[in-house]
Protein backbone atom coordinates (compact mmCIF):
# COMPACT_ATOMS: atom_id res chain seq x y z
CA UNK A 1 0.00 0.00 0.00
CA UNK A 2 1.05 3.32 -0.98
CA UNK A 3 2.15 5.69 1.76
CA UNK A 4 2.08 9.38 1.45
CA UNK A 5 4.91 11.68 1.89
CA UNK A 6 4.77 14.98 3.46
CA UNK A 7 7.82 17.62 3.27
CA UNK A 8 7.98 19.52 5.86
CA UNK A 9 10.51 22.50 5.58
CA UNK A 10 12.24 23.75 8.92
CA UNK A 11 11.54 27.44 8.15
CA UNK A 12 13.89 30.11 9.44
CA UNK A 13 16.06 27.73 12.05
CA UNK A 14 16.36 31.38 13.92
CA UNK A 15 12.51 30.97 14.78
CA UNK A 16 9.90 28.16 16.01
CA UNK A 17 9.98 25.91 13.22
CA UNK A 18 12.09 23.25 14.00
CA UNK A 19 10.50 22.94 17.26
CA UNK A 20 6.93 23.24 16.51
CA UNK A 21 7.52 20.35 13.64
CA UNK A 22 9.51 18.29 16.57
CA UNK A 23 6.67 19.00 18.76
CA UNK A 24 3.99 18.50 16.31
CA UNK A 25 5.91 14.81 15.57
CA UNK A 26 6.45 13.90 19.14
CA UNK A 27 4.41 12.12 21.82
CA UNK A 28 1.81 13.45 24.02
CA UNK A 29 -0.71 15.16 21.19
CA UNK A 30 1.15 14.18 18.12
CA UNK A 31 -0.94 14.51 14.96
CA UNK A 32 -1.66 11.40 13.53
CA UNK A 33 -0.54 10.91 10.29
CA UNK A 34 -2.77 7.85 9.32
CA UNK A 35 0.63 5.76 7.91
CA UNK A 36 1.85 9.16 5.73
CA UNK A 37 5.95 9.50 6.19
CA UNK A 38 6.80 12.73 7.66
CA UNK A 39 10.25 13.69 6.12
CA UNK A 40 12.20 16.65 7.54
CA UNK A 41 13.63 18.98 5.09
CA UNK A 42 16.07 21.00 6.78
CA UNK A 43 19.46 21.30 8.89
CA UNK A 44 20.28 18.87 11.15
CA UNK A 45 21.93 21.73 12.63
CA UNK A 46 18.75 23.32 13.42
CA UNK A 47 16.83 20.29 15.00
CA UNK A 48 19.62 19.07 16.86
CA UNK A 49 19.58 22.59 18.63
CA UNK A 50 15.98 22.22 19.57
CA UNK A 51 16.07 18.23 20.43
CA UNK A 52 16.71 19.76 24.35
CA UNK A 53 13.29 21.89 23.79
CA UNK A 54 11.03 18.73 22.84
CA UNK A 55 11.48 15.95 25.44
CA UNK A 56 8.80 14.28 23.57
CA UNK A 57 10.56 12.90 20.59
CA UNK A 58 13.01 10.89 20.40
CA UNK A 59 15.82 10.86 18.54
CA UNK A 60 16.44 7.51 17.89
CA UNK A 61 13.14 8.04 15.49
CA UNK A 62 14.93 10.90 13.42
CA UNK A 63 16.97 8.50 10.20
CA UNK A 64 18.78 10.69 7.46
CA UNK A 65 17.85 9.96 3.94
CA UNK A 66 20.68 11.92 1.95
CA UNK A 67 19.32 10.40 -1.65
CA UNK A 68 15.79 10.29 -1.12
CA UNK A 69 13.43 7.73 -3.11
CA UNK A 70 10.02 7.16 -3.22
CA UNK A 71 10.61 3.88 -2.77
CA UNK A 72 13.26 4.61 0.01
CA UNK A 73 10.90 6.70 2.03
CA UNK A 74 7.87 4.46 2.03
CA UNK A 75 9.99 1.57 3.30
CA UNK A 76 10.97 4.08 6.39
CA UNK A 77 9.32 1.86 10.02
CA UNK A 78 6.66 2.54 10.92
CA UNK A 79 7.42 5.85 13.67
CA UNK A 80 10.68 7.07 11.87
CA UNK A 81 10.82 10.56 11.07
CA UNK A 82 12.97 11.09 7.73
CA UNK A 83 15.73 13.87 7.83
CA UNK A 84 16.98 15.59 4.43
CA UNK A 85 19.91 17.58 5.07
CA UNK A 86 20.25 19.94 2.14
CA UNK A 87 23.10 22.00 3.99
CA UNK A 88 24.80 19.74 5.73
CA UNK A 89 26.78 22.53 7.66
CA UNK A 90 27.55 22.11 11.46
CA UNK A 91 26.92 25.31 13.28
CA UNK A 92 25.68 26.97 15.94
CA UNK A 93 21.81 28.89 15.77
CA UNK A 94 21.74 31.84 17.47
CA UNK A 95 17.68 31.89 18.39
CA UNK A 96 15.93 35.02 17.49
CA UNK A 97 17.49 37.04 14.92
CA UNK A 98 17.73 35.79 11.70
CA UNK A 99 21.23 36.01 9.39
CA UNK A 100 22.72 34.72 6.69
CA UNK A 101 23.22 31.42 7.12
CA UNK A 102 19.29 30.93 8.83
CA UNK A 103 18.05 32.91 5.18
CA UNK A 104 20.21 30.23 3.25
CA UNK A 105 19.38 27.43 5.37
CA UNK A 106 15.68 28.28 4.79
CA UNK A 107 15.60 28.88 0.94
CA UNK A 108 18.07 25.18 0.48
CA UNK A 109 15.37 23.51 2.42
CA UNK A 110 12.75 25.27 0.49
CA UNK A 111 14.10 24.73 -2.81
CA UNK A 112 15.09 20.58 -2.33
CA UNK A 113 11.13 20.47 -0.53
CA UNK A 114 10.13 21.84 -4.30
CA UNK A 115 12.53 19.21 -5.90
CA UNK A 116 10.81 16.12 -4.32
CA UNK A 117 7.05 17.90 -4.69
CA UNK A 118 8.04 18.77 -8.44
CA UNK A 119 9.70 14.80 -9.11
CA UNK A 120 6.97 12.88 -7.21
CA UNK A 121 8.67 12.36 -4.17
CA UNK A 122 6.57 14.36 -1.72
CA UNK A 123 2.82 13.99 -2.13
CA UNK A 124 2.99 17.67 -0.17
CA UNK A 125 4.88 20.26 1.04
CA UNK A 126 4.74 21.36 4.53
CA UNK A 127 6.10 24.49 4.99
CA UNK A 128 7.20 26.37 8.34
CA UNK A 129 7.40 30.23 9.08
CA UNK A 130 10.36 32.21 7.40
CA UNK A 131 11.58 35.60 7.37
CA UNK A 132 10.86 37.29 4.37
CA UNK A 133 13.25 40.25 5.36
CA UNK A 134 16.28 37.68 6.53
CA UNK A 135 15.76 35.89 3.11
CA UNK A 136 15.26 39.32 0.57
CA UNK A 137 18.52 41.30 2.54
CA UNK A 138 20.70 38.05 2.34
CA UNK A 139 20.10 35.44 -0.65
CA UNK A 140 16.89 36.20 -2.33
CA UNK A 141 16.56 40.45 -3.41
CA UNK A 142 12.59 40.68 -3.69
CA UNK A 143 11.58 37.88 -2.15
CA UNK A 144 8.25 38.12 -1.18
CA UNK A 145 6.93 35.32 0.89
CA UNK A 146 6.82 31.41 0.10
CA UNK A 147 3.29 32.23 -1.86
CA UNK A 148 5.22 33.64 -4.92
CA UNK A 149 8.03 31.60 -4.91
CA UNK A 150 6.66 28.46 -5.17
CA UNK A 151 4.62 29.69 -7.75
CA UNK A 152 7.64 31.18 -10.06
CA UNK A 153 9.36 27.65 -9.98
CA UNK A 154 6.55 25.93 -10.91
CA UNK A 155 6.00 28.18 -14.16
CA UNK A 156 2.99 29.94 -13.31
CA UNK A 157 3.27 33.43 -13.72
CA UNK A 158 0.43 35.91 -12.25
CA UNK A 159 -1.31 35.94 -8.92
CA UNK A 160 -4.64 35.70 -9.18
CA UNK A 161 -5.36 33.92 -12.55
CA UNK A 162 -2.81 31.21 -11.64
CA UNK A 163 -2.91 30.62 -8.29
CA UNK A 164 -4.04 31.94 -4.89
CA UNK A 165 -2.98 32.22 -1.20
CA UNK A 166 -6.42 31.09 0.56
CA UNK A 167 -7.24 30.24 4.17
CA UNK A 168 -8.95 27.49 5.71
CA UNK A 169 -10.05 27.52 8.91
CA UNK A 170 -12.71 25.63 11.09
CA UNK A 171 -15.52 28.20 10.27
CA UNK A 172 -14.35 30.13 7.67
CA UNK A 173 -12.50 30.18 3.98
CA UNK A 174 -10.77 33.15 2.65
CA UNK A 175 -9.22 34.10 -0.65
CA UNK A 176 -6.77 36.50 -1.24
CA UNK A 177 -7.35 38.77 -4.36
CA UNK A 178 -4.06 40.49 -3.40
CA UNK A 179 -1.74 39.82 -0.98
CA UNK A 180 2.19 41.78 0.23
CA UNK A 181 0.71 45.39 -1.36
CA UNK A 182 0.48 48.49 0.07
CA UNK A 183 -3.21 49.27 0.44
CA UNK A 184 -2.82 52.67 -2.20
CA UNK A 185 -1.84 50.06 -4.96
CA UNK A 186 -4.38 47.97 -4.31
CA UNK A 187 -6.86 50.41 -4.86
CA UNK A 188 -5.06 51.96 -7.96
CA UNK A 189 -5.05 47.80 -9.63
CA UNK A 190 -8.56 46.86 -8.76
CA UNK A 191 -10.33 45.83 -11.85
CA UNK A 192 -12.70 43.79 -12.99
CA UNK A 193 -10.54 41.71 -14.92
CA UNK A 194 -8.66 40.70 -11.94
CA UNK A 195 -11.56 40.29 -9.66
CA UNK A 196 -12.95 37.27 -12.79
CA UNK A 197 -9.90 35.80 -12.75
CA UNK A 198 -9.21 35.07 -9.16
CA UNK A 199 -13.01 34.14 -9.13
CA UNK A 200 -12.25 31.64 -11.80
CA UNK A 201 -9.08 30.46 -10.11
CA UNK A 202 -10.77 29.64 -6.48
CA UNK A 203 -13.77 28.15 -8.71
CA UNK A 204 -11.37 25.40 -10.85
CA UNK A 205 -8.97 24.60 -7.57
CA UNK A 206 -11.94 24.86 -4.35
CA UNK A 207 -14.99 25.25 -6.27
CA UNK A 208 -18.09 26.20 -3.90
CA UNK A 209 -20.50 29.34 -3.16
CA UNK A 210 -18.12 32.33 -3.14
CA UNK A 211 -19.02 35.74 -1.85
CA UNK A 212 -17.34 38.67 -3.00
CA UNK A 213 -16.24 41.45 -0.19
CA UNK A 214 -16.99 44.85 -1.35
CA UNK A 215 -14.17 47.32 -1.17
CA UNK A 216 -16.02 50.14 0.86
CA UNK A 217 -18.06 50.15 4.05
CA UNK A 218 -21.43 48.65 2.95
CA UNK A 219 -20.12 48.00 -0.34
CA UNK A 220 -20.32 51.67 -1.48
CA UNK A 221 -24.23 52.09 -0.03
CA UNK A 222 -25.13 52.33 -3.66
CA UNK A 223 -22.62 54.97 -4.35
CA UNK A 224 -22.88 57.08 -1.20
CA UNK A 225 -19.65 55.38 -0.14
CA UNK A 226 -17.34 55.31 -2.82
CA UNK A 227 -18.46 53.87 -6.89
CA UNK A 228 -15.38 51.15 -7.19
CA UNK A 229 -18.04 48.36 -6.01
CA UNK A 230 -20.99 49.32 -8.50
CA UNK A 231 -18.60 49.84 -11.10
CA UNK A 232 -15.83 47.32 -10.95
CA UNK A 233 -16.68 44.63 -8.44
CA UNK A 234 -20.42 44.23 -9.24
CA UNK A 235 -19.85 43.85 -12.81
CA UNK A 236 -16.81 41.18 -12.20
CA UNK A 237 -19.22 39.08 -10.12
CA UNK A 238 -22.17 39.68 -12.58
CA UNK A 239 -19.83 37.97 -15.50
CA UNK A 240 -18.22 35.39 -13.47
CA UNK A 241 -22.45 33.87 -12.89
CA UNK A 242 -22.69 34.43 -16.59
CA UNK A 243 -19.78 31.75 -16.41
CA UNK A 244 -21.01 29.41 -14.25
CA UNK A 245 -19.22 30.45 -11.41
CA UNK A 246 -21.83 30.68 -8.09
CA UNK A 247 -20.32 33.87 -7.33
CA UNK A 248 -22.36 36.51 -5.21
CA UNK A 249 -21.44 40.32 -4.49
CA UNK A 250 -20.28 42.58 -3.44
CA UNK A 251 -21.53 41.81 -0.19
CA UNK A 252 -21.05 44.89 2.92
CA UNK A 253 -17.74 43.13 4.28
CA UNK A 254 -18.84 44.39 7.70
CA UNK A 255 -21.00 41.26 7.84
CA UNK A 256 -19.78 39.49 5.24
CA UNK A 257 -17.50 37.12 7.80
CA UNK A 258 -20.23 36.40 10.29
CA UNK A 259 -22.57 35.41 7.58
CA UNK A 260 -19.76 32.96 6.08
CA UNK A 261 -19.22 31.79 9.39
CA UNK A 262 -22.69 30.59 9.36
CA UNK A 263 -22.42 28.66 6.38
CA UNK A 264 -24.08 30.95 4.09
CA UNK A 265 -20.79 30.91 1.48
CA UNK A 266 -17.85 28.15 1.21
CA UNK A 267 -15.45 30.68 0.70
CA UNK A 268 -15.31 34.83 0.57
CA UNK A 269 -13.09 36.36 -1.86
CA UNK A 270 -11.26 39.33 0.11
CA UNK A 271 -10.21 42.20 -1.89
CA UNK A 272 -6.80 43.27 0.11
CA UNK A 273 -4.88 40.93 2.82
CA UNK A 274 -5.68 42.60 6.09
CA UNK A 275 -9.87 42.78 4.97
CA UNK A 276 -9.47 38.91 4.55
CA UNK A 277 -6.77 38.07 7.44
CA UNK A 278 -8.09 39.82 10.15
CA UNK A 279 -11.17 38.08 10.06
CA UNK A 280 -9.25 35.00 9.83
CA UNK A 281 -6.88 35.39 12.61
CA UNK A 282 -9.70 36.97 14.68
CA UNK A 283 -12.07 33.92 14.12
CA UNK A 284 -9.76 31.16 14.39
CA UNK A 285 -6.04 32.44 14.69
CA UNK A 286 -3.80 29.27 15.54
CA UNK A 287 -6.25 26.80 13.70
CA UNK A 288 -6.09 28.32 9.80
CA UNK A 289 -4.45 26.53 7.16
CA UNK A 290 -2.62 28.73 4.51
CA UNK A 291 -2.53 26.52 1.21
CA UNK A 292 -1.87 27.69 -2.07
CA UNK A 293 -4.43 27.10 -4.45
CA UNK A 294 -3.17 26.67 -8.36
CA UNK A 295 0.14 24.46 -7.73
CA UNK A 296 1.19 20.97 -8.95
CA UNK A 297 0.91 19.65 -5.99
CA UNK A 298 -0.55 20.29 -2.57
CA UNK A 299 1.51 22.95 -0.39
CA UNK A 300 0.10 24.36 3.35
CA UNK A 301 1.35 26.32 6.10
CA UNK A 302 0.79 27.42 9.41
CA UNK A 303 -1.12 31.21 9.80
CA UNK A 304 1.84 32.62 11.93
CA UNK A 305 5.30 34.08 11.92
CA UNK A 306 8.76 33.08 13.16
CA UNK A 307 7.57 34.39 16.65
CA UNK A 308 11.55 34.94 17.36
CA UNK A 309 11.21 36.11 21.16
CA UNK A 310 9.70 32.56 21.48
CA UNK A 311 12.32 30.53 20.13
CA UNK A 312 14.96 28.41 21.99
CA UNK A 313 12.73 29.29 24.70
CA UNK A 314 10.68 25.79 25.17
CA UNK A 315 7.43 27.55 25.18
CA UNK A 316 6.83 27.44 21.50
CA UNK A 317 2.59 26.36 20.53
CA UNK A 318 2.85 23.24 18.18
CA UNK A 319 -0.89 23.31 18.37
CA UNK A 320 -1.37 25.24 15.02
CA UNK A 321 1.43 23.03 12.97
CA UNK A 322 -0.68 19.89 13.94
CA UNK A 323 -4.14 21.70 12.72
CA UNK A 324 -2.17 22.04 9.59
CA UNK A 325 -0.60 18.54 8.94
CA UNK A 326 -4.14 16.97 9.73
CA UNK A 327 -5.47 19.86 7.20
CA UNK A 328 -2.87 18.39 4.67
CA UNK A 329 -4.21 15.07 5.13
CA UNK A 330 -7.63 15.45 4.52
CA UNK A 331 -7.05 18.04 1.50
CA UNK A 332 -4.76 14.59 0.17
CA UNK A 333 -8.20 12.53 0.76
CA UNK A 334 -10.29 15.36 -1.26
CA UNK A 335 -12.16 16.48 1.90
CA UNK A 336 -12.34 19.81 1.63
CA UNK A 337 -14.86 21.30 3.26
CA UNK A 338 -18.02 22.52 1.92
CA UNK A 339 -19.69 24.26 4.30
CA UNK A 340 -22.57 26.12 2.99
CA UNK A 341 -23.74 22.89 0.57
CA UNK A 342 -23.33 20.82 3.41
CA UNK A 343 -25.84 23.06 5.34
CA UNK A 344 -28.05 23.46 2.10
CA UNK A 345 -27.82 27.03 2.17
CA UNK A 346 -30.45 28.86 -0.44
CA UNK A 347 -29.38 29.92 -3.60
């Protein structure tokens, strides 16, 4: 029998990832991973530092693979934790402040968790928090977040029509229609054309009842509050139905949440990160799964940051990295939630 493979990058070694993946791995409230193979992409530098910080796993369980195989992996025991070293550098972290060699650690174990995604080897990528400063001042000029990476080295070429950073969390499902922008710029690139796209995009990779957030208070109160919703949004949403798409909006984004909450929509389409996040995090911060829609294969994350004043401290919350690896598992079974069909909502 087949046994799935899940990459799981170490992040920036500077911050909680190594120890919330150790943690999330270990005994006493270890996800299960219904027979998957966990495989640790990352410096054994950076988990042997935090090995002290997880009494909980053990490190007899932890077995480099340097050449890793599909084959090789799935014949792992049963309880073994896989370990691919793509640095192989012994050094010392220095906990909460990223440098150089944390920013190169995290983009080798980013790039060889791509390699095995990209060749087969990893059914999905598993990917802990990074600094995008650490990683565009020292290897990486522009880099922007994991989001756009992994989306430039699989080919695909514009946010939005390609792929999509979305949410999932236990109540609610968020879209991103832009993400890293200063709010001015978002404003001065809202179109239509943009708004159909993403619409199509969250339609062919999640599929569902999507609601549209309006852009002003009440959605522009019929033009009292602004005209970008009755002239760009409304008209977007209007030819995504005409397309098949069960698309609805733009809906007063005041209420918007609560009413997705309730099952009224599967997902709501949020015009500008913080209008989509902040309900997110406010709802359900800790539980939300960040997965890229639009990629070759299946890649999630946890909804936080490096949270470097916790690291090397012991104190680290593994709790969100297990919501997300038992996320990953049922998005590899094709249970994604459906929330408002489920509840039969009216159309």
């Amino acid at each position: 029998m087949t046994r799935r493979v899940l990459a799981l990058t170490q992040g920036d070694p500077a911050g909680v990832g190594p120890e919330i993946l150790l943690r999330a791995l270990g005994a006493g409230g270890a996800v299960e991973l219904g027979g998957s193979v966990p495989l640790l992409v990352g410096e054994r530098a950076a988990f042997e530092a935090v090995f002290q910080l997880v009494p909980g796993f053990e490190r007899s369980r932890l077995l480099e693979v340097a050449s890793p195989s599909r084959a090789a992996l799935e014949a792992l025991p049963p309880g073994a934790v896989g370990l691919l070293d793509p640095v192989g550098e012994r050094r010392t972290i220095r906990f909460g402040a990223s440098g150089a060699a944390d920013a190169r650690g995290a983009m080798a174990a980013l790039d060889a968790a791509i390699d095995l995604a990209r060749r087969g080897i990893a059914d999905a990528i598993v990917t802990a928090p990074i600094s995008k400063a650490s990683i565009a001042g020292h290897v990486r000029p522009g880099f922007v977040g994991h989001t756009d990476y992994l989306a430039e080295a699989c080919g695909l070429t514009r946010y939005g029509r390609d792929y999509l950073m979305a949410f999932l969390a236990p109540e609610l499902q968020v879209a991103l229609l832009t993400v890293h922008v200063p709010l001015a710029r978002v404003l001065a690139e809202l179109d239509a054309a943009s708004i159909g796209e993403a619409l199509a995009c969250l339609q062919r990779h999640a599929g569902g009842r999507i609601a549209v957030a309006g852009l002003n208070p009440h959605a522009g109160e019929g033009g009292l509050i602004g005209d970008e919703d009755a002239a760009i949004v409304a008209p977007a949403v209007a030819a995504a139905r005409a397309a098949g798409i069960d698309a609805l909006g733009p809906e007063s984004p005041d209420s918007l949440f609560a009413r997705a909450r309730r099952g009224e929509f599967d997902w709501v389409l949020a015009l500008y990160h913080d209008q989509g996040l902040i309900a997110v995090k406010t709802a359900s911060f800790g539980s939300a799964t960040n997965w890229t829609l639009g990629l070759p294969f299946l890649r999630t994350s946890v909804d936080h940051g490096t949270a470097f004043p916790l690291a090397g401290t012991g104190r680290a919350d593994a709790a969100p990295m297990r919501a997300v690896l038992a996320t990953t598992l049922a998005l590899l079974d094709g249970r994604l939630p459906r929330r408002a069909a489920a509840r039969g909502a009216a159309g």
